[in-house]
Protein backbone atom coordinates (compact mmCIF):
# COMPACT_ATOMS: atom_id res chain seq x y z
CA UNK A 1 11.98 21.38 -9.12
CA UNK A 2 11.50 21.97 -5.33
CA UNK A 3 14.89 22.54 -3.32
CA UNK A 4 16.20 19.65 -1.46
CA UNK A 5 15.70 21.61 1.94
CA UNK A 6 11.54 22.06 0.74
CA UNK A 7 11.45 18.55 -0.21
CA UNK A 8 12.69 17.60 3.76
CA UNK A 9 10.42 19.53 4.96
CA UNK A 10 7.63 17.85 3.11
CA UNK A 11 8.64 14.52 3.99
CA UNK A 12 8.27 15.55 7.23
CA UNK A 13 4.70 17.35 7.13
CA UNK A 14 3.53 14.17 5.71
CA UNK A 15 5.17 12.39 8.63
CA UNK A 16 3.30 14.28 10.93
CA UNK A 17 0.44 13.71 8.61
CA UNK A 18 0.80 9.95 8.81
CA UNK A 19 1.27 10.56 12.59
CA UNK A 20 -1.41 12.87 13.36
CA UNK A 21 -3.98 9.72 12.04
CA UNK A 22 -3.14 7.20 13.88
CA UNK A 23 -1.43 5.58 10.92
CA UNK A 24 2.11 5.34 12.75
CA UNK A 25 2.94 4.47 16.24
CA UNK A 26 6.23 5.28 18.30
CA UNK A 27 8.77 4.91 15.71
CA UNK A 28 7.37 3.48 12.90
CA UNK A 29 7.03 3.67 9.02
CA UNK A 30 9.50 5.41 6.70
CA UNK A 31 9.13 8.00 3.91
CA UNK A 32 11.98 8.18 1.21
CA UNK A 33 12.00 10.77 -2.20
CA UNK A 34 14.18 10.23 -5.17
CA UNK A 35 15.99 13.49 -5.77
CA UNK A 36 18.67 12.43 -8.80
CA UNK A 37 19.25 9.15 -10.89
CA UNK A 38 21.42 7.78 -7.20
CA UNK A 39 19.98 10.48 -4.96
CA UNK A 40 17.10 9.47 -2.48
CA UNK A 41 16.17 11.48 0.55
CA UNK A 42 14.80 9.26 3.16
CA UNK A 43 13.46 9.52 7.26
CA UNK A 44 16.02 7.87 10.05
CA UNK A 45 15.40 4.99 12.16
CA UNK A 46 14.40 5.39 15.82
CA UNK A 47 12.63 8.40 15.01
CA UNK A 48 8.66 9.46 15.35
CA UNK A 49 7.38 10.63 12.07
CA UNK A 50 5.53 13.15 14.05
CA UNK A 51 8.18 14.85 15.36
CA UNK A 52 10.65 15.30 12.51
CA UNK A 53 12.65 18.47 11.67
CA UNK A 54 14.56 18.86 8.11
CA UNK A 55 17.87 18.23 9.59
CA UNK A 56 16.51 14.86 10.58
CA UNK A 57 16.37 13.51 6.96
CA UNK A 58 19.03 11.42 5.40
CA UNK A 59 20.16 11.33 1.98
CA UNK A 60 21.67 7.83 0.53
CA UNK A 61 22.32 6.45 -2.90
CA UNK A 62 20.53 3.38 -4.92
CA UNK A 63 22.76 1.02 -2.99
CA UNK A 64 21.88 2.53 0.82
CA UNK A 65 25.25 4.10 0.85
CA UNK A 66 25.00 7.16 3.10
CA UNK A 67 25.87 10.79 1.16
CA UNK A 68 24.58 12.85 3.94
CA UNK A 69 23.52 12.48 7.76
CA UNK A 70 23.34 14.65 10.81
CA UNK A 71 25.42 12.85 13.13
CA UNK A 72 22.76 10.52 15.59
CA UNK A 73 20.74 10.14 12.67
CA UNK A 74 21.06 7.15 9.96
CA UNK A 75 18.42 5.30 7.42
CA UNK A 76 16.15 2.83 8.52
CA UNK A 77 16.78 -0.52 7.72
CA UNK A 78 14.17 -0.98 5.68
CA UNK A 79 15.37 1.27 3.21
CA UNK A 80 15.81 -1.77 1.22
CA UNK A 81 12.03 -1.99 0.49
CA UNK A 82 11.94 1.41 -0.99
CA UNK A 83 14.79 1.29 -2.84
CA UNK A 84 13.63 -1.95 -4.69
CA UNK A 85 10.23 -0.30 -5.94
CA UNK A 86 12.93 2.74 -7.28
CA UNK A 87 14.72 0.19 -9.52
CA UNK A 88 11.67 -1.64 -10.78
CA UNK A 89 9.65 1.14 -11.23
CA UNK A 90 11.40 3.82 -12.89
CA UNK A 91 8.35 6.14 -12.67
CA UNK A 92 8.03 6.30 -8.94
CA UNK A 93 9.30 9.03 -7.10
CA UNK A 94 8.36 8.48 -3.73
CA UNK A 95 7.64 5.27 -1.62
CA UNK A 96 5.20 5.52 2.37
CA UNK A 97 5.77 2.76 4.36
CA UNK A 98 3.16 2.90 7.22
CA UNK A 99 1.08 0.72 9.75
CA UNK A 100 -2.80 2.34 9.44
CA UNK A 101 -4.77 0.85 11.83
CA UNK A 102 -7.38 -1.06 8.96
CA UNK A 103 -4.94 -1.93 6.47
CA UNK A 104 -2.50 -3.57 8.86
CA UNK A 105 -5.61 -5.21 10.40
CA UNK A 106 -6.68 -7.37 7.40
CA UNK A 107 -2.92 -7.74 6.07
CA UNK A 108 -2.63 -9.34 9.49
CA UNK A 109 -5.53 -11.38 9.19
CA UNK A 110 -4.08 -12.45 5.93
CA UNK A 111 -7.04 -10.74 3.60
CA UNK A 112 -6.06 -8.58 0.90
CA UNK A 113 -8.35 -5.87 -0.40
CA UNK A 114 -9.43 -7.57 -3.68
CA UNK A 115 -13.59 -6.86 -3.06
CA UNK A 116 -14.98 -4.38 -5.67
CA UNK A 117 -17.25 -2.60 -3.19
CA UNK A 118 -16.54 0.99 -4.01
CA UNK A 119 -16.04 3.01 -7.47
CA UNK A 120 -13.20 5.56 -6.48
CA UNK A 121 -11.06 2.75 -5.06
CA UNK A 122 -11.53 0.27 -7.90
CA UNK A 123 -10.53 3.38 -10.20
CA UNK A 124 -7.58 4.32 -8.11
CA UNK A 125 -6.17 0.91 -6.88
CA UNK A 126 -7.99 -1.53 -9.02
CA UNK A 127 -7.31 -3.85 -5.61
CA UNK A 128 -4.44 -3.90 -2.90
CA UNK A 129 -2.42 -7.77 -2.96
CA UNK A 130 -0.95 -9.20 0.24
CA UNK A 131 3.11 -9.57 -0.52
CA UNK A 132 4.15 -12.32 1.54
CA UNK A 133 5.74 -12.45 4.81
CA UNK A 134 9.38 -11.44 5.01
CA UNK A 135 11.72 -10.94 8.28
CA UNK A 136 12.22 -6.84 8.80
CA UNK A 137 15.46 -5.42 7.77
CA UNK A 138 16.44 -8.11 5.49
CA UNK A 139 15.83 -8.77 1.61
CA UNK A 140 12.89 -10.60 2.15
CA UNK A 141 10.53 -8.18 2.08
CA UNK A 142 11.93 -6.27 -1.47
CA UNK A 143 11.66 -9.95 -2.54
CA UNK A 144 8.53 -10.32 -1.28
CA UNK A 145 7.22 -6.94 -2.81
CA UNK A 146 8.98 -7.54 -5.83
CA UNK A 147 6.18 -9.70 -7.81
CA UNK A 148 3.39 -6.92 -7.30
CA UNK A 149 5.50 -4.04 -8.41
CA UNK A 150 4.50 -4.17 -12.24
CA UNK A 151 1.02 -4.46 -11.37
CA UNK A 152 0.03 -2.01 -8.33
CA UNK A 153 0.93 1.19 -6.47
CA UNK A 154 0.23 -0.16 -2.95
CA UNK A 155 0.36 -3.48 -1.16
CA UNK A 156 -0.07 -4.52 2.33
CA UNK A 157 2.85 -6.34 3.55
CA UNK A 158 1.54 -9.63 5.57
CA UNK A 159 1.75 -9.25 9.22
CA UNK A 160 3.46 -5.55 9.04
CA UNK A 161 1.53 -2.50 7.67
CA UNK A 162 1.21 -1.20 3.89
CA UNK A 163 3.36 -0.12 1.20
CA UNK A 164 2.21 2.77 -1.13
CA UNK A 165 4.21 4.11 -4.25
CA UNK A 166 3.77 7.34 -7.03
CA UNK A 167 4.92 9.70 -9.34
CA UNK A 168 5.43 12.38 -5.94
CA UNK A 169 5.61 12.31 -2.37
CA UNK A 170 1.89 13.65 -2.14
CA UNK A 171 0.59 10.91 -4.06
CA UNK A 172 2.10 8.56 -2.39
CA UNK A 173 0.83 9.69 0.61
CA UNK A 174 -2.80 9.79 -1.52
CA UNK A 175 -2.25 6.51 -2.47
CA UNK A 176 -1.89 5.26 1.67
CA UNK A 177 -4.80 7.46 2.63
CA UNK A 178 -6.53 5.73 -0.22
CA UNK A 179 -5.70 2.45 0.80
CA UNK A 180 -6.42 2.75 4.98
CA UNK A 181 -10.42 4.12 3.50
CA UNK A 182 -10.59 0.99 1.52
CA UNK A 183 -9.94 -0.74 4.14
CA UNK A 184 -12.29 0.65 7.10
CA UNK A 185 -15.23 0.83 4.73
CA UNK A 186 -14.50 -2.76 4.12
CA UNK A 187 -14.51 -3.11 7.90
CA UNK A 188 -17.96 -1.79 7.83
CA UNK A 189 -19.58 -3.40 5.47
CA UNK A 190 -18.32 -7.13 6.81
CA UNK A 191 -19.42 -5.93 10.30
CA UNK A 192 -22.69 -4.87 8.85
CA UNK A 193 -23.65 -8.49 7.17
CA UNK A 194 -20.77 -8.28 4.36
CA UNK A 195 -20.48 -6.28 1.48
CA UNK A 196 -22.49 -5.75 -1.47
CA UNK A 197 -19.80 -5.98 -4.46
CA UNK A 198 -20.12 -4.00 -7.94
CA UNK A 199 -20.91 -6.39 -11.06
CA UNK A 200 -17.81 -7.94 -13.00
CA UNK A 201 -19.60 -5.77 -16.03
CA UNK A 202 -19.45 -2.31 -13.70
CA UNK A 203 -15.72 -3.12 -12.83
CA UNK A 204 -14.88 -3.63 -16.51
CA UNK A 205 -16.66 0.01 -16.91
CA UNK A 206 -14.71 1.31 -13.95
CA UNK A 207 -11.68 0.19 -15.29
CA UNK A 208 -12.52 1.59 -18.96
CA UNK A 209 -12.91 5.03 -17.21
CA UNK A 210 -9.63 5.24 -15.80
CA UNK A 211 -8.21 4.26 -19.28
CA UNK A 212 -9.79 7.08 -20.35
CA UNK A 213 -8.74 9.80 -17.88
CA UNK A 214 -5.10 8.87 -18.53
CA UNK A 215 -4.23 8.31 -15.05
CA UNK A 216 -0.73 7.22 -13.99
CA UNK A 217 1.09 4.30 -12.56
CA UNK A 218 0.49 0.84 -12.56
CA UNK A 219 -3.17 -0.90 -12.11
CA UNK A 220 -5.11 -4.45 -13.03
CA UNK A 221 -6.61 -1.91 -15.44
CA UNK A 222 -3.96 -1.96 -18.12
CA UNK A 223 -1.41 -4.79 -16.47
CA UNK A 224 -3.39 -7.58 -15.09
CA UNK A 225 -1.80 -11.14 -16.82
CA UNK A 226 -5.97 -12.11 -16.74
CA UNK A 227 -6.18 -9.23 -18.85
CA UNK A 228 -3.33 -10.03 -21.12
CA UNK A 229 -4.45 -13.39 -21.56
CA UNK A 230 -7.32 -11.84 -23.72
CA UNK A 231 -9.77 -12.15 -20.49
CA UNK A 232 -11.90 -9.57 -18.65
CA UNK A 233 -9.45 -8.10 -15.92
CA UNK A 234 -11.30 -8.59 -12.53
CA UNK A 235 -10.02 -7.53 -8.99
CA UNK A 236 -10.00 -10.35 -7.20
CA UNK A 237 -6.61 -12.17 -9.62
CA UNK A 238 -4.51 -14.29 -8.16
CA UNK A 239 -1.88 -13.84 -10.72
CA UNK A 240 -2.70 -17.92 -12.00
CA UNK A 241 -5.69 -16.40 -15.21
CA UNK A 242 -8.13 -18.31 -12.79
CA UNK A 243 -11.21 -16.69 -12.81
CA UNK A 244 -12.75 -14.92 -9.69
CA UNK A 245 -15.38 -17.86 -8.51
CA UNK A 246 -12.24 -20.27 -8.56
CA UNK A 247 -9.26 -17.83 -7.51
CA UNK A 248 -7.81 -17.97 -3.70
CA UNK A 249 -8.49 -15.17 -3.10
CA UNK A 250 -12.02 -14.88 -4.14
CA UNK A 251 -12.40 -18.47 -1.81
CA UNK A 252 -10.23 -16.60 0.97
CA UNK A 253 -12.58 -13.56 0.85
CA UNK A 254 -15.52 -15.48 0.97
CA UNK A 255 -14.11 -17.89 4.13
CA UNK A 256 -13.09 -14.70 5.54
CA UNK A 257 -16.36 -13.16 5.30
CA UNK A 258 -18.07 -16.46 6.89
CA UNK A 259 -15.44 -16.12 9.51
CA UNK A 260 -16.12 -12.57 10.71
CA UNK A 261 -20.07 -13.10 10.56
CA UNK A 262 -19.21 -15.54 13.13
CA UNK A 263 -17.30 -13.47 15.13
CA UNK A 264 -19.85 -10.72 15.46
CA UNK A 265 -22.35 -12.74 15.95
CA UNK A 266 -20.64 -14.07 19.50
CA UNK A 267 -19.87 -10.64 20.60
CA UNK A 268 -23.50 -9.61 20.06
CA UNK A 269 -24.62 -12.65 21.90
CA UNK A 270 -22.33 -11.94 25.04
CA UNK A 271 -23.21 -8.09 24.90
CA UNK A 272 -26.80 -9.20 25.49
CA UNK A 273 -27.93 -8.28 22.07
């Protein structure tokens, strides 16, 4: 087990990491790390995650409760967020809040990342759910969070950023990076006529596969209610056993992709093109 002093000091080389690509701006996201059973090391508000020095980090128990602080330097407010995923998922050991640029882009434009366009994402995050809107600072947003937890290690949080969740602080981090590539390449491939998605049969082989290499945390793989309803899991649920041609968000993806063909079209028409 790493010293509480090396564990700061990765929090905050993985704040500069965030910071370094683009994935934070001025002040924002937060990084927490469960130390103990009440123990959680987290960054302070008001801060830039690029800029961070050990004596910066705060430690606070499973209520927010403050056990240690430099003095200027308290939690962020939306502590609360992290320390919901701690109590509902005992296995997690570190929560990244962050804004990168793609992810925050399409929770913004209200489109989860539910399109089975690329093997290593559908292995490591089966698909990324939009958890509604809630006010910062308050209990909305755990609330909001709340109903993916059991299911997934990352969510984008509607009009805010993203929300990724592991076993470590590295994974965590892993699991972000993971998310912000899902979401660029899916960029892409909309601005490049729309994506060409994998087969509901290659999913259900994808998701076989990472049965079989054990991995951990939570994914549609082995938790989907489509799947426990005796049905073939499929990344695009929407939590109701509807299947993918009928689900919202297979309708909103397809809208969505109707929506940004438009778009491009106009601005290639007005550049001349």
């Amino acid at each position: 087990m790493a010293s509480e002093y090396a564990i700061k000091q990765q929090i905050c080389e993985i704040g500069k990491r965030i910071y370094d690509r683009g994935m934070v701006a001025n002040n924002d996201g937060n990084i927490s790390v469960k130390i103990g059973p009440d123990e959680f090391l987290c960054t302070p508000t008001g801060v830039s995650k690029g800029f961070m020095t050990p004596e910066f980090i705060c430690k606070i128990d499973s209520k927010g409760n403050i056990l240690h602080a430099y003095e200027g330097f308290k939690p962020s407010s939306e502590i609360k967020m992290h320390l919901r995923v701690y109590k509902e998922r005992p296995d997690v050991n570190s929560v990244v809040h962050a804004h990168p640029m793609y992810a925050t882009g399409f929770a913004i434009a209200g489109i989860p990342l539910t399109e089975p366009v690329m093997p290593e994402a559908i292995i490591q995050l089966g698909c990324v759910p939009i958890a509604e809107y809630g006010t910062p600072s308050t209990e909305e947003i755990p609330d909001a969070v709340s109903r993916y937890l059991q299911h997934y290690d990352a969510v984008l949080l509607e009009n805010h950023g993203a929300l990724a969740f592991s076993d470590s602080l590295l994974n965590a981090y892993h699991k972000m990076e993971s998310v912000e590539f899902y979401a660029q390449l899916l960029f892409i491939a909309k601005m490049l006529g729309g994506p060409k998605a994998l087969s509901e049969a290659q999913v259900k082989r994808l998701y076989e596969l990472r049965r079989q290499f054990g991995f951990k945390g939570k994914h549609p793989a082995d938790l989907c209610p489509v799947l426990a309803q005796g049905k073939t899991p499929c990344p695009n649920c929407d939590f109701s056993g509807n299947d993918c041609a009928t689900s919202k968000a297979a309708n909103a993806a397809s809208a969505d992709n109707d929506l940004v063909a438009e778009i491009a079209k106009r601005v290639l028409a007005q550049m001349g093109k």
